[in-house]
N, C-alpha and C. Protein backbone atom coordinates (compact mmCIF):
# COMPACT_ATOMS: atom_id res chain seq x y z
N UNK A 1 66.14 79.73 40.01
CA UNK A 1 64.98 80.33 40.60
C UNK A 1 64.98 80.02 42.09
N UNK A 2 64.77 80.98 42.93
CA UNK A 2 64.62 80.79 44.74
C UNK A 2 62.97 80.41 44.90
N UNK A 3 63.55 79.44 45.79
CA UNK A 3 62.55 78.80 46.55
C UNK A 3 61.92 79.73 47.30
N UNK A 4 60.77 79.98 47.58
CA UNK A 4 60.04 80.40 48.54
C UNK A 4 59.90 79.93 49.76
N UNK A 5 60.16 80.58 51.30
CA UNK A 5 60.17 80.02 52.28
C UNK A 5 58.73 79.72 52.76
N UNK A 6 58.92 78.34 53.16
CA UNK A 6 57.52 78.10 54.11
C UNK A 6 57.14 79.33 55.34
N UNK A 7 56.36 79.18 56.23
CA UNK A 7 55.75 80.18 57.24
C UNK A 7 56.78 79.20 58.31
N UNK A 8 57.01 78.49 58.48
CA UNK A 8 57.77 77.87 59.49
C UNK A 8 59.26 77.98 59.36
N UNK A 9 59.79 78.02 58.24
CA UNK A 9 61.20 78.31 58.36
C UNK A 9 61.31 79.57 58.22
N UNK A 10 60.43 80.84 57.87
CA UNK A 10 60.81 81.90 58.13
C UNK A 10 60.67 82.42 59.76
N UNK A 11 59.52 81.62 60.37
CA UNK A 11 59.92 81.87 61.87
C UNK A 11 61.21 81.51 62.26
N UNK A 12 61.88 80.37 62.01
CA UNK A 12 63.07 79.83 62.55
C UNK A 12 64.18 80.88 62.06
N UNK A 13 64.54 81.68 61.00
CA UNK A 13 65.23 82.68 60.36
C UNK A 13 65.04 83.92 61.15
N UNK A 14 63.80 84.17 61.46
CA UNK A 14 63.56 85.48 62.35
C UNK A 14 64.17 85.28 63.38
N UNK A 15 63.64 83.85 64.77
CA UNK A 15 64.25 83.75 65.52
C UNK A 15 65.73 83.57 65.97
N UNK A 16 66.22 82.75 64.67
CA UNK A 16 67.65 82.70 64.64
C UNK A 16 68.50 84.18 64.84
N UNK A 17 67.91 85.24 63.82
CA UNK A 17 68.63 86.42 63.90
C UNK A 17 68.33 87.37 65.16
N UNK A 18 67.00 86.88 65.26
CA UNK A 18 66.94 87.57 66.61
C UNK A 18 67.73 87.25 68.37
N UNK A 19 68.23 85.98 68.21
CA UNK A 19 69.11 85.09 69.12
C UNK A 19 70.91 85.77 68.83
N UNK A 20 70.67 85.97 67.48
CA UNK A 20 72.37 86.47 67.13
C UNK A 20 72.68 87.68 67.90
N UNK A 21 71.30 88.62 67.50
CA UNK A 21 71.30 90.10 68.26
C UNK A 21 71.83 90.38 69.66
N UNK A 22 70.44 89.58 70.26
CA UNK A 22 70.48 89.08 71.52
C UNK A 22 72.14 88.98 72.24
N UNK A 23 72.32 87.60 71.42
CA UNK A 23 74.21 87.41 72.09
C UNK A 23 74.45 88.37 71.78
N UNK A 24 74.83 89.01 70.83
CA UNK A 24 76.17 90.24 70.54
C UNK A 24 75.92 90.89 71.84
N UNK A 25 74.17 91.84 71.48
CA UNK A 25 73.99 92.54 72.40
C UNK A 25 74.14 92.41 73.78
N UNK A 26 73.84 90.92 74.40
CA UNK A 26 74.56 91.14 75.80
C UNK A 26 76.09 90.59 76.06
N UNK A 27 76.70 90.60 74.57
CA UNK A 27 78.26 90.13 74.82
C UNK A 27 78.25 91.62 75.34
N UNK A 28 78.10 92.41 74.51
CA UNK A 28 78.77 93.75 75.09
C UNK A 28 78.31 94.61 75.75
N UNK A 29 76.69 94.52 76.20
CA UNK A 29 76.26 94.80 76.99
C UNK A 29 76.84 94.76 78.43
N UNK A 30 77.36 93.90 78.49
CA UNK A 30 78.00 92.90 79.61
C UNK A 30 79.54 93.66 80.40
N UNK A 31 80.13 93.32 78.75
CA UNK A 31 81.16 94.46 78.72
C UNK A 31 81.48 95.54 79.26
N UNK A 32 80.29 96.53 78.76
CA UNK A 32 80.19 97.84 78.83
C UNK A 32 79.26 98.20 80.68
N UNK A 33 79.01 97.07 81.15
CA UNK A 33 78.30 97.35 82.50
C UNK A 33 79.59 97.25 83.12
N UNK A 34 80.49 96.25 83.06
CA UNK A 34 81.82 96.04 83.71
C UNK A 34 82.52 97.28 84.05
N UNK A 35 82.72 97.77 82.78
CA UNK A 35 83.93 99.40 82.72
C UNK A 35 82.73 99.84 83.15
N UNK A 36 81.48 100.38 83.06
CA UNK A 36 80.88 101.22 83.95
C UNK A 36 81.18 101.35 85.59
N UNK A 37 80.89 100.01 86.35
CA UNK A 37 81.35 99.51 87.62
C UNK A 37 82.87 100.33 87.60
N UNK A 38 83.69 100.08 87.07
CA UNK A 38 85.28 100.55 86.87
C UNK A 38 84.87 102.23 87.34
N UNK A 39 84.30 102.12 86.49
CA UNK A 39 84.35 103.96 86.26
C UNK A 39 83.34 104.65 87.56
N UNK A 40 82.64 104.31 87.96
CA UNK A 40 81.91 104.57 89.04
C UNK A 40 82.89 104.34 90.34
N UNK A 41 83.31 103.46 90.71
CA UNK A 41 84.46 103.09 91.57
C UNK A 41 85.27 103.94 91.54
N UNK A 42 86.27 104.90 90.62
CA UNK A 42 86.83 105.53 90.41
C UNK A 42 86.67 106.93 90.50
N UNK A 43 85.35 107.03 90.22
CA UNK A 43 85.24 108.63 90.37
C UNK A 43 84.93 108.56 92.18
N UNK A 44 83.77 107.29 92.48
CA UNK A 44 83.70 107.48 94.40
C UNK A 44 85.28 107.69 95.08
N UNK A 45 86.24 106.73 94.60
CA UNK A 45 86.96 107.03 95.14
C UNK A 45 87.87 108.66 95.03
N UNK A 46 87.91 109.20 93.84
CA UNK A 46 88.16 110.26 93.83
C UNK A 46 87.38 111.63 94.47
N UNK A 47 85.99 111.27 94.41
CA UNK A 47 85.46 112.04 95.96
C UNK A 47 85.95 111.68 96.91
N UNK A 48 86.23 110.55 97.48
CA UNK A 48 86.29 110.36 98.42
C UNK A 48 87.23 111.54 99.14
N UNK A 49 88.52 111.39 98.50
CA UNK A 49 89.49 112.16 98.38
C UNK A 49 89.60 113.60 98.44
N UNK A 50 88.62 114.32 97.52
CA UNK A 50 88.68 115.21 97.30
C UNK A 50 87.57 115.83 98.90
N UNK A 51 87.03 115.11 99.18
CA UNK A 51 86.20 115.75 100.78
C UNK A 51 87.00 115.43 102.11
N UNK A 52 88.23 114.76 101.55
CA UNK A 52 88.75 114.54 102.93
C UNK A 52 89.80 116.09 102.71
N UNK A 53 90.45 115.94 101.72
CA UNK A 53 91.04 117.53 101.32
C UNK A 53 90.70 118.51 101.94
N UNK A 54 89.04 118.76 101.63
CA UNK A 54 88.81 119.92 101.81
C UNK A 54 88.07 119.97 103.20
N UNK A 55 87.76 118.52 103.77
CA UNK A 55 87.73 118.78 104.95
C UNK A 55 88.76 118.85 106.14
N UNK A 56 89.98 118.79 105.81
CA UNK A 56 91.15 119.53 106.42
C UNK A 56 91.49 120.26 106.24
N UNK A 57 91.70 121.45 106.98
CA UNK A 57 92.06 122.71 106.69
C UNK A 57 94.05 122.67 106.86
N UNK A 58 94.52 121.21 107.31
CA UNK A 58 96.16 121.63 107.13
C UNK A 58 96.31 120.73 106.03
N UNK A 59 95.57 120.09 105.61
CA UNK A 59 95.89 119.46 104.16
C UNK A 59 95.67 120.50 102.98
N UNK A 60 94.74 121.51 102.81
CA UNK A 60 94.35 122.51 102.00
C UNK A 60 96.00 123.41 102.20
N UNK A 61 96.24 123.64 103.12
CA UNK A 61 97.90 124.23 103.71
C UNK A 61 98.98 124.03 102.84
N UNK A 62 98.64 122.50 102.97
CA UNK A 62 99.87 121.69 102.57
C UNK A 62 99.75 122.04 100.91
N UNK A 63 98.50 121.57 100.75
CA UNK A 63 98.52 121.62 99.07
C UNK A 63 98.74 123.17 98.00
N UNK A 64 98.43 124.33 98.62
CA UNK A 64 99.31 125.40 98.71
C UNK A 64 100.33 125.65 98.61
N UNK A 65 101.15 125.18 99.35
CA UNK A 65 102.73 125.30 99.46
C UNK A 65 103.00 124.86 98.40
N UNK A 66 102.11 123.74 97.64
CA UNK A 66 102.82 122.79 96.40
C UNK A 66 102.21 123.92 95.25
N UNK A 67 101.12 124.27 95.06
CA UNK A 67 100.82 124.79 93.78
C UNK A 67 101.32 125.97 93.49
N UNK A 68 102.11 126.01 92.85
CA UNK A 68 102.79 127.58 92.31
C UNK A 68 101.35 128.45 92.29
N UNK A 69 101.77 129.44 92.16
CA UNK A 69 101.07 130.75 92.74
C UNK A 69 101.04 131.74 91.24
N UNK A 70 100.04 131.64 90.46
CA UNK A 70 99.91 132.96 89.22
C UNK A 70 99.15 133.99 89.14
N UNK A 71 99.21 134.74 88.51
CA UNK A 71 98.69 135.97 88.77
C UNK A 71 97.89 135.89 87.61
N UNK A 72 96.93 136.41 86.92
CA UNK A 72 96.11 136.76 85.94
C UNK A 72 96.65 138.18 84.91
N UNK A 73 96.98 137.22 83.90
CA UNK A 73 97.45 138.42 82.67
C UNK A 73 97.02 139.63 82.97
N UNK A 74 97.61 140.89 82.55
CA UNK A 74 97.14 142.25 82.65
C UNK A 74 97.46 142.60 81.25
N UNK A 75 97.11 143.70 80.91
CA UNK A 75 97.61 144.32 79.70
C UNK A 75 98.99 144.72 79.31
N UNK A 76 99.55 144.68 77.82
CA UNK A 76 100.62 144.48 77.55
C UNK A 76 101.49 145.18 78.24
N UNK A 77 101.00 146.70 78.35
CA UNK A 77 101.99 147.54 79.40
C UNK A 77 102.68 146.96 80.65
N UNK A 78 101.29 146.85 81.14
CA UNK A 78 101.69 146.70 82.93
C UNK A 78 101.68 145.48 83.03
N UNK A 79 101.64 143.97 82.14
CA UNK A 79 102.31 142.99 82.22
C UNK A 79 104.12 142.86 82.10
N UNK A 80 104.44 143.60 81.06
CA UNK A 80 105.79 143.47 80.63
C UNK A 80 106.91 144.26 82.06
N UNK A 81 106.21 145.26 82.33
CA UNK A 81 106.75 145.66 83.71
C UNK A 81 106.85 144.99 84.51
N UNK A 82 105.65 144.22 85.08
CA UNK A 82 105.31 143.43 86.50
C UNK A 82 106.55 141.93 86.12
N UNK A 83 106.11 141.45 85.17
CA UNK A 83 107.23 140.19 84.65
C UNK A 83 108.78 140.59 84.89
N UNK A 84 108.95 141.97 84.01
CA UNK A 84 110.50 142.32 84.11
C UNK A 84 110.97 142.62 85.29
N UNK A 85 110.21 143.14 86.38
CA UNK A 85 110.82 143.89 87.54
C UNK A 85 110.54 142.47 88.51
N UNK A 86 109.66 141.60 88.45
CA UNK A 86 109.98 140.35 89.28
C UNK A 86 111.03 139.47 89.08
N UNK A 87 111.16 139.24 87.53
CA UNK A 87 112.38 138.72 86.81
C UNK A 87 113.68 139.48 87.15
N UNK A 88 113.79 140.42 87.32
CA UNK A 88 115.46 141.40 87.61
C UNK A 88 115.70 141.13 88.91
N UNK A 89 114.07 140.78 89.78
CA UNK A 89 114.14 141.01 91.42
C UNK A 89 114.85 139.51 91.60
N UNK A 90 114.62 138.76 90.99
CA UNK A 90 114.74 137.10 91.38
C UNK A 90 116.46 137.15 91.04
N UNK A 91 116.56 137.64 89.88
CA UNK A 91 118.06 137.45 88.92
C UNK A 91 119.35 138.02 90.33
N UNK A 92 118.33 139.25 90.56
CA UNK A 92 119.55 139.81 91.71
C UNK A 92 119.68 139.42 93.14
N UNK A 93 118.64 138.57 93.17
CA UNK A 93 118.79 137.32 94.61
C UNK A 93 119.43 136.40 94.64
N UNK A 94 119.43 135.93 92.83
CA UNK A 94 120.17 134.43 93.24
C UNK A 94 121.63 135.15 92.97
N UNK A 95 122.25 136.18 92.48
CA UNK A 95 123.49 137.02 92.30
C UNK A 95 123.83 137.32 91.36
N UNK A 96 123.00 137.03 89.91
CA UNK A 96 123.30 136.97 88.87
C UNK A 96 123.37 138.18 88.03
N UNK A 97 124.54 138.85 87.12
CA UNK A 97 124.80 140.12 86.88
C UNK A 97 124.46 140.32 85.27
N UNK A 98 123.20 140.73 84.95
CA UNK A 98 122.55 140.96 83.88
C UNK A 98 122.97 141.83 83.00
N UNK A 99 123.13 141.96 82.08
CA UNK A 99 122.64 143.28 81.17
C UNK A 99 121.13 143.22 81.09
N UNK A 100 120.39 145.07 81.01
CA UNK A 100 119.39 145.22 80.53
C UNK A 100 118.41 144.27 80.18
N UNK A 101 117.70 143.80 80.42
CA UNK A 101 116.41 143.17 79.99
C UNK A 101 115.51 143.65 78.96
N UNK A 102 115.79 142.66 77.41
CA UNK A 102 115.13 142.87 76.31
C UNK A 102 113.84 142.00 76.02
N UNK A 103 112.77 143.20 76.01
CA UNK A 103 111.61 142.57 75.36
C UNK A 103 111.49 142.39 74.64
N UNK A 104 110.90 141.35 73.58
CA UNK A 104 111.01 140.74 72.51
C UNK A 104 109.44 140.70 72.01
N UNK A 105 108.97 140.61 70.49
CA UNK A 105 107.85 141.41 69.98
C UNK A 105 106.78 139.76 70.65
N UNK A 106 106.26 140.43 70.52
CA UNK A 106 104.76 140.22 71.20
C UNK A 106 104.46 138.71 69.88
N UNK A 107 103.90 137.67 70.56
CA UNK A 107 103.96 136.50 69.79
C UNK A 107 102.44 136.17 70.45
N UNK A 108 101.34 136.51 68.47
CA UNK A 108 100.20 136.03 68.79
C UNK A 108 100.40 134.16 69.17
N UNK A 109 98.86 133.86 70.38
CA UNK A 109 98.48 132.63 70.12
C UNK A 109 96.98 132.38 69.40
N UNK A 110 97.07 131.86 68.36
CA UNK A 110 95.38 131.31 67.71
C UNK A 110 94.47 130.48 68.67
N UNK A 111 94.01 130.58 69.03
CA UNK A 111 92.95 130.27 69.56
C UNK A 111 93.02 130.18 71.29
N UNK A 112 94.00 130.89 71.40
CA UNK A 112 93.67 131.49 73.28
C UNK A 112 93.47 132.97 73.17
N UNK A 113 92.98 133.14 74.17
CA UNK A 113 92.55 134.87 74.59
C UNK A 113 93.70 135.15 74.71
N UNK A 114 94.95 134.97 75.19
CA UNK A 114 95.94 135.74 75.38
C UNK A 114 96.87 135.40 74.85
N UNK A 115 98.01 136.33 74.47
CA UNK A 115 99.32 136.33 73.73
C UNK A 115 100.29 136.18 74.81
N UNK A 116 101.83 135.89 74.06
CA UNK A 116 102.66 135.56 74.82
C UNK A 116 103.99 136.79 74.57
N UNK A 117 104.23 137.44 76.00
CA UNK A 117 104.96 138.27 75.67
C UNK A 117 106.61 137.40 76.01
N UNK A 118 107.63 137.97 75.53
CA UNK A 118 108.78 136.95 75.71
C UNK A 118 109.99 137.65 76.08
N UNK A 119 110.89 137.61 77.51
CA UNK A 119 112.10 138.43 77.47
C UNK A 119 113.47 137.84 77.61
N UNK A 120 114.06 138.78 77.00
CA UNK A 120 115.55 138.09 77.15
C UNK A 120 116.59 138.68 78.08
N UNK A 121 117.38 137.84 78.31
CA UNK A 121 118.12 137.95 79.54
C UNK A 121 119.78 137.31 79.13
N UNK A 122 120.79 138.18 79.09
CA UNK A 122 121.96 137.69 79.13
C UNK A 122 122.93 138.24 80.32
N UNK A 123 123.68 137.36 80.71
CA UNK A 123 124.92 137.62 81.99
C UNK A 123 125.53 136.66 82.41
N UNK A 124 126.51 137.05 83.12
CA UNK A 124 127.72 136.50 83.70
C UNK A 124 127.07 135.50 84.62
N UNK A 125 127.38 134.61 85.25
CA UNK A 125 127.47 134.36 87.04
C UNK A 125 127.83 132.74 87.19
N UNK A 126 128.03 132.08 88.27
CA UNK A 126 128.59 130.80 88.77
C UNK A 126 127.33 129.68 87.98
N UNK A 127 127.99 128.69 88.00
CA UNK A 127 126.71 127.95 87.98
C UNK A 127 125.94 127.43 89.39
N UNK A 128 126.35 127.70 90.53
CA UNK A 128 125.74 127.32 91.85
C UNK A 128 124.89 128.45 91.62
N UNK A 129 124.74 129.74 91.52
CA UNK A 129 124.10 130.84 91.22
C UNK A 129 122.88 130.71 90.33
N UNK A 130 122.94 130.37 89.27
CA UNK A 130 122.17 129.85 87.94
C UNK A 130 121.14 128.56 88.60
N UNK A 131 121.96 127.74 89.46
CA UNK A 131 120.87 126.65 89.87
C UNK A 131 120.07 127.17 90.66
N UNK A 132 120.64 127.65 91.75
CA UNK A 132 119.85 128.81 93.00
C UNK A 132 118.67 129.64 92.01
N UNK A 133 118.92 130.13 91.16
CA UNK A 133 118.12 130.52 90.29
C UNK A 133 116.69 129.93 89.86
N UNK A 134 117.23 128.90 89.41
CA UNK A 134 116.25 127.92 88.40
C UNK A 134 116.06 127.04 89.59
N UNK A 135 116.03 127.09 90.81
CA UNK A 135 115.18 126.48 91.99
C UNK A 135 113.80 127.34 92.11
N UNK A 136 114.42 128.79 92.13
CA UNK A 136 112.88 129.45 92.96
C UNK A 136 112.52 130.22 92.03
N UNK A 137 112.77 130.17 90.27
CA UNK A 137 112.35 130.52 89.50
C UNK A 137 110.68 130.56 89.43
N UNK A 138 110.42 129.15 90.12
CA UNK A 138 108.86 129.13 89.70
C UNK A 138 107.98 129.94 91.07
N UNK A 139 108.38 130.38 91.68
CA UNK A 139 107.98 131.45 92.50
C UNK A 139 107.32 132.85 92.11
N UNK A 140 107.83 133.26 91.32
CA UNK A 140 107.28 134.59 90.21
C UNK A 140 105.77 133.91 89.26
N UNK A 141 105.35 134.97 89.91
CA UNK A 141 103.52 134.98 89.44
C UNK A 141 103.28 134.99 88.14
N UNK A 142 104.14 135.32 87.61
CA UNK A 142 104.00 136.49 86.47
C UNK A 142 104.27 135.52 85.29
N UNK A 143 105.24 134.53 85.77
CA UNK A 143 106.18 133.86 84.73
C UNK A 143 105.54 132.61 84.35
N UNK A 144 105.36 132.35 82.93
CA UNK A 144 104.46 131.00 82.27
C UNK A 144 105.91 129.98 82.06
N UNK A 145 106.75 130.43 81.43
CA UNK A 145 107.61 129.01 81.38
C UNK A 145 109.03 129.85 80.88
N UNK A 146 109.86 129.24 80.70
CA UNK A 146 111.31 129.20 79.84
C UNK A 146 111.72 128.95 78.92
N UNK A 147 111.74 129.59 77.36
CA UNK A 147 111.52 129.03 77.04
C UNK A 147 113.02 128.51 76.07
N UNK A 148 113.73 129.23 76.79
CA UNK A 148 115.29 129.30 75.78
C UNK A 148 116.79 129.48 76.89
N UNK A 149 117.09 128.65 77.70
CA UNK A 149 117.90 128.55 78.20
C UNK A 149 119.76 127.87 78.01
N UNK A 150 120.54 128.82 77.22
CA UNK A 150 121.62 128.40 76.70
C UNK A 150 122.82 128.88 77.94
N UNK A 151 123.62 127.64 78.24
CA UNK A 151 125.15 128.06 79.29
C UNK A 151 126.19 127.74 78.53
N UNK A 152 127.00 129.11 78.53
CA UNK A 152 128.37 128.69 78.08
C UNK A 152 129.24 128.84 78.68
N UNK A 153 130.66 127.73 78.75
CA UNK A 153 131.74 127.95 79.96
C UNK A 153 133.14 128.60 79.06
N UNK A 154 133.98 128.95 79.41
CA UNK A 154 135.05 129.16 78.72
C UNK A 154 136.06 127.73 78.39
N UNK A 155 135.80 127.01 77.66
CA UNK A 155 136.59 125.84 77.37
C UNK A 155 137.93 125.80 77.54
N UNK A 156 138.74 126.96 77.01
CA UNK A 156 140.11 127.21 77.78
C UNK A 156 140.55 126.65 78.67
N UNK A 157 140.11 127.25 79.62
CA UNK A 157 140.30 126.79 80.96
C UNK A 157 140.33 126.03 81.52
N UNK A 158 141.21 125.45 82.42
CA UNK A 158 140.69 123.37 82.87
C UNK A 158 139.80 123.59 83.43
N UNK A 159 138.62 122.24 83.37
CA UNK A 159 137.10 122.58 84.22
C UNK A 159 137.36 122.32 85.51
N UNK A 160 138.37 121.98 86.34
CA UNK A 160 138.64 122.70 88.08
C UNK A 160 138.47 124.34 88.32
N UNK A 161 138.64 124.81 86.86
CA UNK A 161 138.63 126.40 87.48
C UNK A 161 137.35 127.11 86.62
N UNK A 162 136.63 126.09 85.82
CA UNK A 162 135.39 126.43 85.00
C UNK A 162 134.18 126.72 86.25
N UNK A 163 134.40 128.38 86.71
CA UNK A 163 133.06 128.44 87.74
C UNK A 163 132.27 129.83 86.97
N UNK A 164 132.76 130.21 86.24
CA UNK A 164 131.70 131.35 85.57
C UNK A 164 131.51 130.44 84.36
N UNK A 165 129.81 131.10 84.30
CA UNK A 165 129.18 130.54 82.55
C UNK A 165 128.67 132.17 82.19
N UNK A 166 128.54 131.78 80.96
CA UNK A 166 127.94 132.64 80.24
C UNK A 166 126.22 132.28 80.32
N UNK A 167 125.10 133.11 80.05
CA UNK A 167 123.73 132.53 79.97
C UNK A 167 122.91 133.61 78.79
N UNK A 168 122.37 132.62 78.54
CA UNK A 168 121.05 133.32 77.80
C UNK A 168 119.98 132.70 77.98
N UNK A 169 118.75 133.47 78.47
CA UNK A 169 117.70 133.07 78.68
C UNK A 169 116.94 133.85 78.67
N UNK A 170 115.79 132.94 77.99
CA UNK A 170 114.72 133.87 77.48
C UNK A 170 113.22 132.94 78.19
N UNK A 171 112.40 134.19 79.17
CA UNK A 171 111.00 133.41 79.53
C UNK A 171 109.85 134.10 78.75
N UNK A 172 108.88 133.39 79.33
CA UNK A 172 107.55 134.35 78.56
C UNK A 172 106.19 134.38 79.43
N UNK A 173 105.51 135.28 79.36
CA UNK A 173 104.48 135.18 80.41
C UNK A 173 103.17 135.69 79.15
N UNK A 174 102.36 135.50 79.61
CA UNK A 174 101.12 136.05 78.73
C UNK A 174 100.28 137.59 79.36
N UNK A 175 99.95 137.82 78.26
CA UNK A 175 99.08 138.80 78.26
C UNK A 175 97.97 139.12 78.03
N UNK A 176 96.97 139.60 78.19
CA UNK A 176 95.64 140.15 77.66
C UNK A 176 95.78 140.95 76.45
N UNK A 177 94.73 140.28 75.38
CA UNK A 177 94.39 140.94 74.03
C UNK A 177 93.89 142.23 74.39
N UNK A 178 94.20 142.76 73.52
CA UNK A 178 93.06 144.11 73.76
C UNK A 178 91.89 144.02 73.22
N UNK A 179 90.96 144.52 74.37
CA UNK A 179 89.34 144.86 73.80
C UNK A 179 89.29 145.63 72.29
N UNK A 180 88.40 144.57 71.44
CA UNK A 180 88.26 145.34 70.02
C UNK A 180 87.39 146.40 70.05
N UNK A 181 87.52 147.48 69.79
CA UNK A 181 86.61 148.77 69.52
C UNK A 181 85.69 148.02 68.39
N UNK A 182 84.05 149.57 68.24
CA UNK A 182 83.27 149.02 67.50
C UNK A 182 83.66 149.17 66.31
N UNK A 183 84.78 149.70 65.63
CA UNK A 183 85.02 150.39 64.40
C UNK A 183 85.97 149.09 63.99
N UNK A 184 87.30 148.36 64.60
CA UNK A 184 87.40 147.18 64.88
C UNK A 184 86.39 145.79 64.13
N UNK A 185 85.94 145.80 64.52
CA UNK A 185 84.43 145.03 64.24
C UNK A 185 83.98 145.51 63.34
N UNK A 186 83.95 146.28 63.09
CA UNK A 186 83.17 146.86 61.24
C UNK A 186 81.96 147.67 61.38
N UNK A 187 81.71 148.04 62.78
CA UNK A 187 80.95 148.85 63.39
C UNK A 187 80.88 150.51 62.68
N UNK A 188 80.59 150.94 63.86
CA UNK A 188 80.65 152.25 63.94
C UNK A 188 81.59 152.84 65.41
């Protein structure tokens, strides 16, 4: 059978647990003011930064030159054009001798607005050519990434005279979904 507490040791039980609270609560109270300080410090200093940026107009310059340059998806048509004819324009700068440029079927993404259209590219050329290439590749607006880049050399040959590769490469840029009609939708 339990004893019943006196009125005096249940004060001392209240207060006790209320002292336990207490500590925890300003163990981590304590804690959590610390990384606050952290985190406040961190974001001032990242203003800081970000107003000296934009209060230079040759630092805004500078940071330009660095950020590649994209264009905003268009529709499947006049995306697959604008991609292919920048892509053929670049291929025949750095010297590289293509066959035809094949578009490849249209590859939904789940849960972005836009799909990814994807083309392929096979030809001859040096590999100094191919690097020249894949330097100012990221120059084209149009172009999201690479996503299939295979070189082959003729093994035959001793590699003193291995200066043509073979290539295949395939990039992809995105596109705009098409607007659903109301009939689409279950409309009218």
């Amino acid at each position: 059978m339990a004893r019943r507490l006196a009125p005096r040791e249940r004060r001392i039980v209240i207060l006790g647990a209320l002292t336990a609270v207490a500590i925890v609560g300003l163990h981590y109270g304590l804690k959590g003011r610390d990384r606050w300080e952290k985190v406040r410090a961190s974001l001032k200093s990242s203003r800081e930064q970000l107003a000296s940026v934009t209060a230079d107009p040759s630092k805004q310059a500078a940071l330009r030159t660095i950020v590649p340059v994209a264009e905003m998806p268009q529709t499947e048509e006049k995306q697959q054009f604008l991609i292919r004819d920048r892509l053929h324009e670049q291929l025949k700068k750095a010297g590289i001798k293509t066959e035809p440029l094949t578009i490849l079927p249209l590859r939904k993404k789940p849960g972005l607005p836009y799909d990814a259209i994807r083309i392929r590219c096979t030809g001859k050329c040096q590999l100094t050519q191919l690097l020249d290439f894949l330097a100012t590749v990221h120059e084209n607006p149009y172009l999201v990434g690479i996503e299939e880049l295979r070189i082959r050399c003729d093994t035959k040959e001793p590699p003193e005279k291995r200066k043509d590769v073979e290539i295949d490469l395939v990039v992809s840029s995105f596109v705009q979904r098409p607007a659903l009609r109301p009939a689409q939708l279950g409309g009218r």
